[in-house]
Protein backbone atom coordinates (compact mmCIF):
# COMPACT_ATOMS: atom_id res chain seq x y z
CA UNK A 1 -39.68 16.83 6.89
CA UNK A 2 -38.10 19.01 9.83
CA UNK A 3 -37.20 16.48 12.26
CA UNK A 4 -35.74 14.42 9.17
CA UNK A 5 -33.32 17.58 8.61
CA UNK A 6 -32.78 18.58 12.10
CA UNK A 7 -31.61 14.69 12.71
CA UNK A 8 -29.51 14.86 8.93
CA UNK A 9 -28.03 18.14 10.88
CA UNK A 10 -27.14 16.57 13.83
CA UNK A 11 -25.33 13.51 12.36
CA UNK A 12 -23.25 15.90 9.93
CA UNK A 13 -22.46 17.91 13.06
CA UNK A 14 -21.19 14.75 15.17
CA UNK A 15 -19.36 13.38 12.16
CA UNK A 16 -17.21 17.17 11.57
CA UNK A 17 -16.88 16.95 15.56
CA UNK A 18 -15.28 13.46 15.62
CA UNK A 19 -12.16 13.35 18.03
CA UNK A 20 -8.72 12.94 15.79
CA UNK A 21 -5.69 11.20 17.41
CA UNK A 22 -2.33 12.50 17.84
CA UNK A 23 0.25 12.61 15.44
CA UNK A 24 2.58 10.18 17.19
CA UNK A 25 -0.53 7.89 17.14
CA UNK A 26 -1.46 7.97 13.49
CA UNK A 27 1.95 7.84 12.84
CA UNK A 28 1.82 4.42 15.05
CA UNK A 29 -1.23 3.18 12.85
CA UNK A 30 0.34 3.87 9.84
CA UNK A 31 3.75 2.16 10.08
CA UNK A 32 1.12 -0.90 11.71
CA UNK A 33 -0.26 -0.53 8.42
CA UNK A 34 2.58 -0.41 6.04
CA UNK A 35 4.53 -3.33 8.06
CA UNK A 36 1.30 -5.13 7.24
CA UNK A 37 1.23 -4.31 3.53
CA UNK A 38 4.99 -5.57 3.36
CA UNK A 39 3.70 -8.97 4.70
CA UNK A 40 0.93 -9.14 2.43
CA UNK A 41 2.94 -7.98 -0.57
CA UNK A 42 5.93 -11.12 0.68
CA UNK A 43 3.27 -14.15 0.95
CA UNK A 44 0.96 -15.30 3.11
CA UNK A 45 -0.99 -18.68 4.04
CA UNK A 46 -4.48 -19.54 2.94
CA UNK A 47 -5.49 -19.43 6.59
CA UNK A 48 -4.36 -15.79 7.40
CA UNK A 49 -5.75 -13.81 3.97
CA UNK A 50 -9.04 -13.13 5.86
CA UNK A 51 -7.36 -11.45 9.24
CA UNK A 52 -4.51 -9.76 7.36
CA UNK A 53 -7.78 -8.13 5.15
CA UNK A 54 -9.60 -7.34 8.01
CA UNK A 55 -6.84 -5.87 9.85
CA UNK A 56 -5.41 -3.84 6.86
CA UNK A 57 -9.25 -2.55 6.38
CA UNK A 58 -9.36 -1.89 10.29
CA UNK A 59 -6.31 0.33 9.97
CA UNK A 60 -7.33 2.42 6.84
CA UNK A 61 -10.49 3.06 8.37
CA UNK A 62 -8.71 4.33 11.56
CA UNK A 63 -6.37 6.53 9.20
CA UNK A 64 -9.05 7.57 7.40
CA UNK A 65 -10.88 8.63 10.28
CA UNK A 66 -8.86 10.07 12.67
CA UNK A 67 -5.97 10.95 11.27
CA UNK A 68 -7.14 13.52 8.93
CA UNK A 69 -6.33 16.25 10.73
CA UNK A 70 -3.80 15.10 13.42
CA UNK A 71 -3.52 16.44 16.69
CA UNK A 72 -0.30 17.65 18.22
CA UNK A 73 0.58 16.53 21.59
CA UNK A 74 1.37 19.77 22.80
CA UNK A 75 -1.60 21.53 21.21
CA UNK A 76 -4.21 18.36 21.81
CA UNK A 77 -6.39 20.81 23.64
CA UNK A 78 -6.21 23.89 21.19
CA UNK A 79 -8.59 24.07 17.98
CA UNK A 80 -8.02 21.80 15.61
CA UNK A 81 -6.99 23.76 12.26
CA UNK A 82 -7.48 22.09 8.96
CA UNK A 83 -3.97 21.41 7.57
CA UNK A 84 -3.50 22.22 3.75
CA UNK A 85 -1.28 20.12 1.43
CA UNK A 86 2.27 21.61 1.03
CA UNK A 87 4.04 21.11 -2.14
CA UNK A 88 7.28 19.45 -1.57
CA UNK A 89 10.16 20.87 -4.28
CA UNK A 90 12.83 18.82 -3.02
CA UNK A 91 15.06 17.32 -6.26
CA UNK A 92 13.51 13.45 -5.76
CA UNK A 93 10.10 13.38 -6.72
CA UNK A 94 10.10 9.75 -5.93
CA UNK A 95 10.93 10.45 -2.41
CA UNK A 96 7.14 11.76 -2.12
CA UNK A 97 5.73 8.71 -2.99
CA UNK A 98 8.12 6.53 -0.69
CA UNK A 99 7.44 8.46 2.43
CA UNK A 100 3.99 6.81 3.79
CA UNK A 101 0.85 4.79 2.68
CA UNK A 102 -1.60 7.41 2.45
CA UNK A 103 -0.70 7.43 -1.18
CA UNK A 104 -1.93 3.88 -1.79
CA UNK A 105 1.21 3.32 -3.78
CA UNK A 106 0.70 -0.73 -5.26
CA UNK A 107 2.76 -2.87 -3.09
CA UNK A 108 3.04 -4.74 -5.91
CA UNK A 109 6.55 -4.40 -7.55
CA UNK A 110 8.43 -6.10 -10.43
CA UNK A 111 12.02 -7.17 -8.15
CA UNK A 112 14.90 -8.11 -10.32
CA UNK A 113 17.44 -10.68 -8.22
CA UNK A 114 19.14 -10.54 -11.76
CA UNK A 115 22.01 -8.34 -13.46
CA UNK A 116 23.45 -8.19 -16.35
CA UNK A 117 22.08 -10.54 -19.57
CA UNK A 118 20.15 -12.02 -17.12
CA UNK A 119 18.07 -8.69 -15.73
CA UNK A 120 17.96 -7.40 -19.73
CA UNK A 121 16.50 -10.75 -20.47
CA UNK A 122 14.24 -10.59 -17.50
CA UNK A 123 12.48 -7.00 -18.39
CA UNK A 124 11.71 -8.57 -21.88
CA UNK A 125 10.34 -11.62 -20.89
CA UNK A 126 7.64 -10.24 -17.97
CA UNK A 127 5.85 -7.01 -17.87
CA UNK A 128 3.18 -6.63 -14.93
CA UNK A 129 -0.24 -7.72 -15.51
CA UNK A 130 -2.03 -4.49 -15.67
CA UNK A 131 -4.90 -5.69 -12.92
CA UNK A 132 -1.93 -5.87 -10.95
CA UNK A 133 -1.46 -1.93 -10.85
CA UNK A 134 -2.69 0.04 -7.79
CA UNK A 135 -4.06 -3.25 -6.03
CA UNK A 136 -5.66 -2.87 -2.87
CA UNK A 137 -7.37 -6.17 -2.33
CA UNK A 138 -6.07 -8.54 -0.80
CA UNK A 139 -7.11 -11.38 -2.58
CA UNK A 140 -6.18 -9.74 -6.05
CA UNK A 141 -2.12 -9.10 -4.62
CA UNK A 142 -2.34 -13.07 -4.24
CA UNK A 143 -3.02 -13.56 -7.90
CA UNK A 144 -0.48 -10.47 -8.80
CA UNK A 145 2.17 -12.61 -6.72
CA UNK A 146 2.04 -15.98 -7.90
CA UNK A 147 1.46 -14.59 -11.53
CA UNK A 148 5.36 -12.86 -10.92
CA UNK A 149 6.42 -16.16 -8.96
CA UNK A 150 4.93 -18.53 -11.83
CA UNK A 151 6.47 -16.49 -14.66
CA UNK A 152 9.61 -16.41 -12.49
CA UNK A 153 10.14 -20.04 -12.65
CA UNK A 154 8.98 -19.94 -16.54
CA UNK A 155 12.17 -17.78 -16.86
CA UNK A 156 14.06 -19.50 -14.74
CA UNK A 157 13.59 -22.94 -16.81
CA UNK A 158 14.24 -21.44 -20.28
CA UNK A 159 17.15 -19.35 -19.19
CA UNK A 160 18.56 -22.74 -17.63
CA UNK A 161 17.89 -24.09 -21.06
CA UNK A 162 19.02 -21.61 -23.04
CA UNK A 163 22.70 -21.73 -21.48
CA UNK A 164 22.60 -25.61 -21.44
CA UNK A 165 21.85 -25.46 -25.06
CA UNK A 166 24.96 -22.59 -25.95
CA UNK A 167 27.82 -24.54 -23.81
CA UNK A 168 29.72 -26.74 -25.77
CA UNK A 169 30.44 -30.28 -24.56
């Protein structure tokens, strides 16, 4: 039972002891990342799903492991303090959830190209699947994406129809 504790000890102690990068670096790894969720969330082939999931999983693990408590390059050799959430009070509490990907904010967003009739016609006709919230998986943003194209072209085709039918001849 000792040497099972004294090894469960050991690996605890190497995991809290785990080098973090610098805060340029992380900061690197995470605009890698979000440039990478932009693609994902725009359209991709069959042929790259796999290594755009692997890589996106390759950079949250690297976020998630080393850039927990950043290092700064002038202090990379001081001891590394445990940084505490600040609460931001500026006026745009949307301008927290813009500012990185550590929030896992859904890439996943209704766009509308319209205005007017057309947008106010548009917000009746799709609402979001709610699987489509929060999405992570690759695979599952797909789906969320062609589900917005397909009902996009629905739209399209009875709008189209719609004005054909109210224009007189």
């Amino acid at each position: 039972m000792k040497p099972l504790f004294t090894i469960l000890l050991c690996y605890s102690f190497s995991i809290l002891a785990q080098q973090q990068w610098s805060v340029t670096e992380c900061d690197k790894t995470a605009k890698k990342l979000q440039q990478l969720e932009q693609k994902i969330s725009s359209g991709y082939s069959v042929k790259e799903a796999k290594p755009l999931s692997q890589e996106q999983r390759l950079l949250e693990k690297q976020l998630d492991q080393f850039c927990q408590q950043p290092v700064l390059a002038s202090a990379q050799k001081k001891p590394k303090v445990k940084k505490t959430a600040t609460l931001n009070t500026t006026k745009d509490p949307l301008a927290a959830i813009a500012k990185g990907p550590e929030l896992y904010v859904s890439s996943v967003s209704v766009k509308a190209p319209y205005q007017g009739k057309k947008l106010q016609a548009w917000l009746e006709y799709y609402s979001e699947p709610k699987r489509c919230f929060g999405v992570r998986d690759s695979r599952q943003m797909v789906w969320c994406v062609e589900q917005r194209q397909q009902a996009k072209a629905n739209f399209e085709r009875q709008w189209q129809q719609k004005l054909a039918l109210s224009q007189p001849e």
